[in-house]
Protein backbone atom coordinates (compact mmCIF):
# COMPACT_ATOMS: atom_id res chain seq x y z
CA UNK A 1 21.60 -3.62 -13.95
CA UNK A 2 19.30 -0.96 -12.77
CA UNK A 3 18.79 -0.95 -8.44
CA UNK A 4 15.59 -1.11 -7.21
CA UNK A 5 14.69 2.49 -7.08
CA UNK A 6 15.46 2.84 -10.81
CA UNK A 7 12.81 0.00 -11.49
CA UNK A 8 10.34 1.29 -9.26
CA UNK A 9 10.16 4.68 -10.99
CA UNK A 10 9.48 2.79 -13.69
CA UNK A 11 6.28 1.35 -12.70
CA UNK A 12 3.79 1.13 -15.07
CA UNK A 13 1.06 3.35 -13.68
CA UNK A 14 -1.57 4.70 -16.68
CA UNK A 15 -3.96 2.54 -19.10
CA UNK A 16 -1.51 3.34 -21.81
CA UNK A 17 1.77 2.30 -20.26
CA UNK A 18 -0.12 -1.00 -19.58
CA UNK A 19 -1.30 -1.62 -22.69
CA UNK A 20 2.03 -1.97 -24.81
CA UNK A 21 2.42 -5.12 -22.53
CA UNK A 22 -0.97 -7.16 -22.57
CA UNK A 23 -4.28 -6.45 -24.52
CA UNK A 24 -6.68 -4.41 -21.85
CA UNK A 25 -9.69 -2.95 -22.10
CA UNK A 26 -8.64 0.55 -21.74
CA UNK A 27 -12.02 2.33 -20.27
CA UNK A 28 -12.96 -0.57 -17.86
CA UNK A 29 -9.08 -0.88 -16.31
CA UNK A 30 -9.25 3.49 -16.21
CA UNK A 31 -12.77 3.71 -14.44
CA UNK A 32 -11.34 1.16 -11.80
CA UNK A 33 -7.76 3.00 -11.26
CA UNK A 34 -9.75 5.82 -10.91
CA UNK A 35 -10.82 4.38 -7.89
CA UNK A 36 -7.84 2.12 -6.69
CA UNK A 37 -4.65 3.20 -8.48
CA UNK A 38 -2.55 0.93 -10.51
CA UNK A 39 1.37 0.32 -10.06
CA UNK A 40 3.05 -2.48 -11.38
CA UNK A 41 6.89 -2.54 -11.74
CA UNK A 42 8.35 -3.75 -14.97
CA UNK A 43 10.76 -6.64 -13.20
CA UNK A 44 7.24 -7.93 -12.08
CA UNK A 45 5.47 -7.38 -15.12
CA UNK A 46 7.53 -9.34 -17.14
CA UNK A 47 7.48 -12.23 -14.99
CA UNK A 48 3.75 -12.30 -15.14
CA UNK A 49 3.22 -12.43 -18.57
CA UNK A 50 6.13 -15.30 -18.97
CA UNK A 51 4.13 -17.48 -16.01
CA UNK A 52 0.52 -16.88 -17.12
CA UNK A 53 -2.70 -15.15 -15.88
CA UNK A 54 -2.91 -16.98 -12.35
CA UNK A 55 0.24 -14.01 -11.91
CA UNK A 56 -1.31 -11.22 -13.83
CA UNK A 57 -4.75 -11.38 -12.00
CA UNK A 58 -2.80 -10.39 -8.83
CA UNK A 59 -2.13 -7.00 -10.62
CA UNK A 60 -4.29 -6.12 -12.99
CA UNK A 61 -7.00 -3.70 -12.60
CA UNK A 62 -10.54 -6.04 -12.82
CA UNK A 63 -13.78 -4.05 -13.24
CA UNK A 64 -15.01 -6.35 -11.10
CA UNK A 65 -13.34 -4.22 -8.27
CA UNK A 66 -15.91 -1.67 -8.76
CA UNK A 67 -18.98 -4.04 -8.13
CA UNK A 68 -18.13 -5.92 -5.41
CA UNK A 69 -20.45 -6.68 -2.72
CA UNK A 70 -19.30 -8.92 -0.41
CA UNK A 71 -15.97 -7.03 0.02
CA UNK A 72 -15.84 -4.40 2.74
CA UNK A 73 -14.37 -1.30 2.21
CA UNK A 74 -12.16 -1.78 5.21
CA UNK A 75 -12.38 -5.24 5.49
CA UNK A 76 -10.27 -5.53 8.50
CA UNK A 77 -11.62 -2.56 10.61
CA UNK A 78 -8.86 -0.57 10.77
CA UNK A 79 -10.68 2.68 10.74
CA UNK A 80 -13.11 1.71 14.09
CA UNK A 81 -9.61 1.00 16.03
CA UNK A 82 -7.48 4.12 14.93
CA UNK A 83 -7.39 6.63 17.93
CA UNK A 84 -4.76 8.87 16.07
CA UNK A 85 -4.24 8.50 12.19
CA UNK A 86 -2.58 5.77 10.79
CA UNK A 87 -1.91 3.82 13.86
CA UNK A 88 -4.22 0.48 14.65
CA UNK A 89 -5.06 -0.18 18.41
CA UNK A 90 -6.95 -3.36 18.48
CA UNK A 91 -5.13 -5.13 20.74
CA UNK A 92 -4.13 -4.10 24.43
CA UNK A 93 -0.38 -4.28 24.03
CA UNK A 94 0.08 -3.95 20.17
CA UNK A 95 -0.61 -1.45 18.04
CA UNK A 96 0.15 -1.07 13.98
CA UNK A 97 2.17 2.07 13.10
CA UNK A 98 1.92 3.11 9.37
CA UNK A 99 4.66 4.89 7.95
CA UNK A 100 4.18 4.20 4.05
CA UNK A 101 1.07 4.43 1.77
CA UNK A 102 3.56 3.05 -0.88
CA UNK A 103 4.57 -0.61 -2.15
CA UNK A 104 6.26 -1.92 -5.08
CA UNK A 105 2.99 -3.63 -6.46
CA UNK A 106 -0.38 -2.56 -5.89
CA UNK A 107 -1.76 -5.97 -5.36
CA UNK A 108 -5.59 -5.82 -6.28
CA UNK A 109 -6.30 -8.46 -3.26
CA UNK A 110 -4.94 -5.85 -0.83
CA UNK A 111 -6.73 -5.18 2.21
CA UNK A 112 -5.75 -1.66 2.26
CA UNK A 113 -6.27 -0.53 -1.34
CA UNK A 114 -8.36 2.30 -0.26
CA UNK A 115 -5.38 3.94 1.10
CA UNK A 116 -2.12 2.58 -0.54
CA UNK A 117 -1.36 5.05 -3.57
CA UNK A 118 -3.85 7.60 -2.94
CA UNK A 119 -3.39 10.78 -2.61
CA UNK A 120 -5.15 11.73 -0.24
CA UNK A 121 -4.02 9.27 2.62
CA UNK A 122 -0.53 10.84 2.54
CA UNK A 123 1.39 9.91 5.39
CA UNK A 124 3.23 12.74 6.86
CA UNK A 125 6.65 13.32 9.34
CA UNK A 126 3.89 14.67 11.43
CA UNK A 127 1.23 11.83 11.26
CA UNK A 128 3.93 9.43 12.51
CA UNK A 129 5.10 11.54 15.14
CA UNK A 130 1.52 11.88 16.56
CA UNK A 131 1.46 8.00 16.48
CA UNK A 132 4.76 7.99 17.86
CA UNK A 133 3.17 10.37 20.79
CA UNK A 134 0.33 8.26 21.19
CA UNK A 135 2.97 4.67 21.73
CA UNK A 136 4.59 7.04 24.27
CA UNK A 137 1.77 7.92 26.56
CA UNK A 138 0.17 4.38 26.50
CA UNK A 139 2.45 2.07 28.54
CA UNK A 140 0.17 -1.11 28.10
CA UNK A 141 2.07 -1.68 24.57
CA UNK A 142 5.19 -3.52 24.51
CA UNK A 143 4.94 -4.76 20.32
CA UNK A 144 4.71 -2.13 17.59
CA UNK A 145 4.59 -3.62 13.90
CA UNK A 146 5.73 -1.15 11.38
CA UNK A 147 3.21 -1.22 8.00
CA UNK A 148 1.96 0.59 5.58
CA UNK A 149 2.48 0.30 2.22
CA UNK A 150 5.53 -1.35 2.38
CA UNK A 151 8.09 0.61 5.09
CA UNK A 152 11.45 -0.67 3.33
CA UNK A 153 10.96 1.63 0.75
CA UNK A 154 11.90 4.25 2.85
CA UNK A 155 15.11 5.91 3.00
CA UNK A 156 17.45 4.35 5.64
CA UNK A 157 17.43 7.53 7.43
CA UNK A 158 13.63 7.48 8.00
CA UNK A 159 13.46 3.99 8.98
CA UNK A 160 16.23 5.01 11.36
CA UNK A 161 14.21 7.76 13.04
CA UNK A 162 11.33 5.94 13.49
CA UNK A 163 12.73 2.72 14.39
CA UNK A 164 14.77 4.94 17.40
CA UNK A 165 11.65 6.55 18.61
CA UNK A 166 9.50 3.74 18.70
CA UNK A 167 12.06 2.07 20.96
């Protein structure tokens, strides 16, 4: 059996990985991950296609994406309430650290898929340190939620370091 790393690297990623699983429209599904990239591991795949569409919608690329106008951007106003980047301050004595712009799935729901995947919302040693900096010198928080992407798949030695300096 492969471990989860193995199956991850696997992800289906490109209009022609996807399509030796389900019929696609090739152009519409590579003018939207053009905009919102596509990952999909193969554990999850399968699954999908054995339950039905309800499961596939939640990963698929939908041209739809592309024209919708009642979805924001930034839907949860992340950006207005991010004094360094990639740390949320919205409330008093929370904030949101992000320390991933990966997950397993790219869920097309997400609230963050202008960031997760893309390249250029990389998140650096250095861009977690300078929200680390920023917990430090504001004494009002007491709760820091660790996001991203998904943070578990870092290594164990990352989630280490930051998990010590946050404390």
């Amino acid at each position: 059996m492969k471990n989860w790393q193995q199956i991850l690297q696997s992800s289906v990623t490109t209009t022609e990985q996807l399509s030796k699983f389900v019929q696609i429209n090739t152009q519409q599904v590579e003018q939207v991950i053009q905009h919102y990239p596509m990952k999909i591991n193969p554990y999850f795949l399968k699954l999908a296609i054995k339950r039905g569409p309800s499961l596939l919608r939640q990963v698929l690329p939908d041209i739809r994406e592309l024209y919708d106008d009642v979805c924001q951007a930034d839907p949860l106003g992340e950006e207005k309430n991010s004094p360094v980047p990639n740390l949320i301050h919205r409330y008093r004595d929370r904030v949101l650290l992000m320390v991933s712009q990966e997950c397993a799935i790219y869920c097309r729901f997400c609230t963050r898929k202008r960031r997760v995947g893309r390249n250029g919302f990389k998140i650096t040693r250095e861009s977690i340190e300078k929200g680390i900096d920023y917990i430090k010198r504001h004494r009002e928080v007491r709760d820091v939620l660790i996001s991203g992407g998904d943070p578990l798949l870092l290594s164990d030695e990352q989630l280490d370091w930051i998990l010590a300096a946050v404390r």
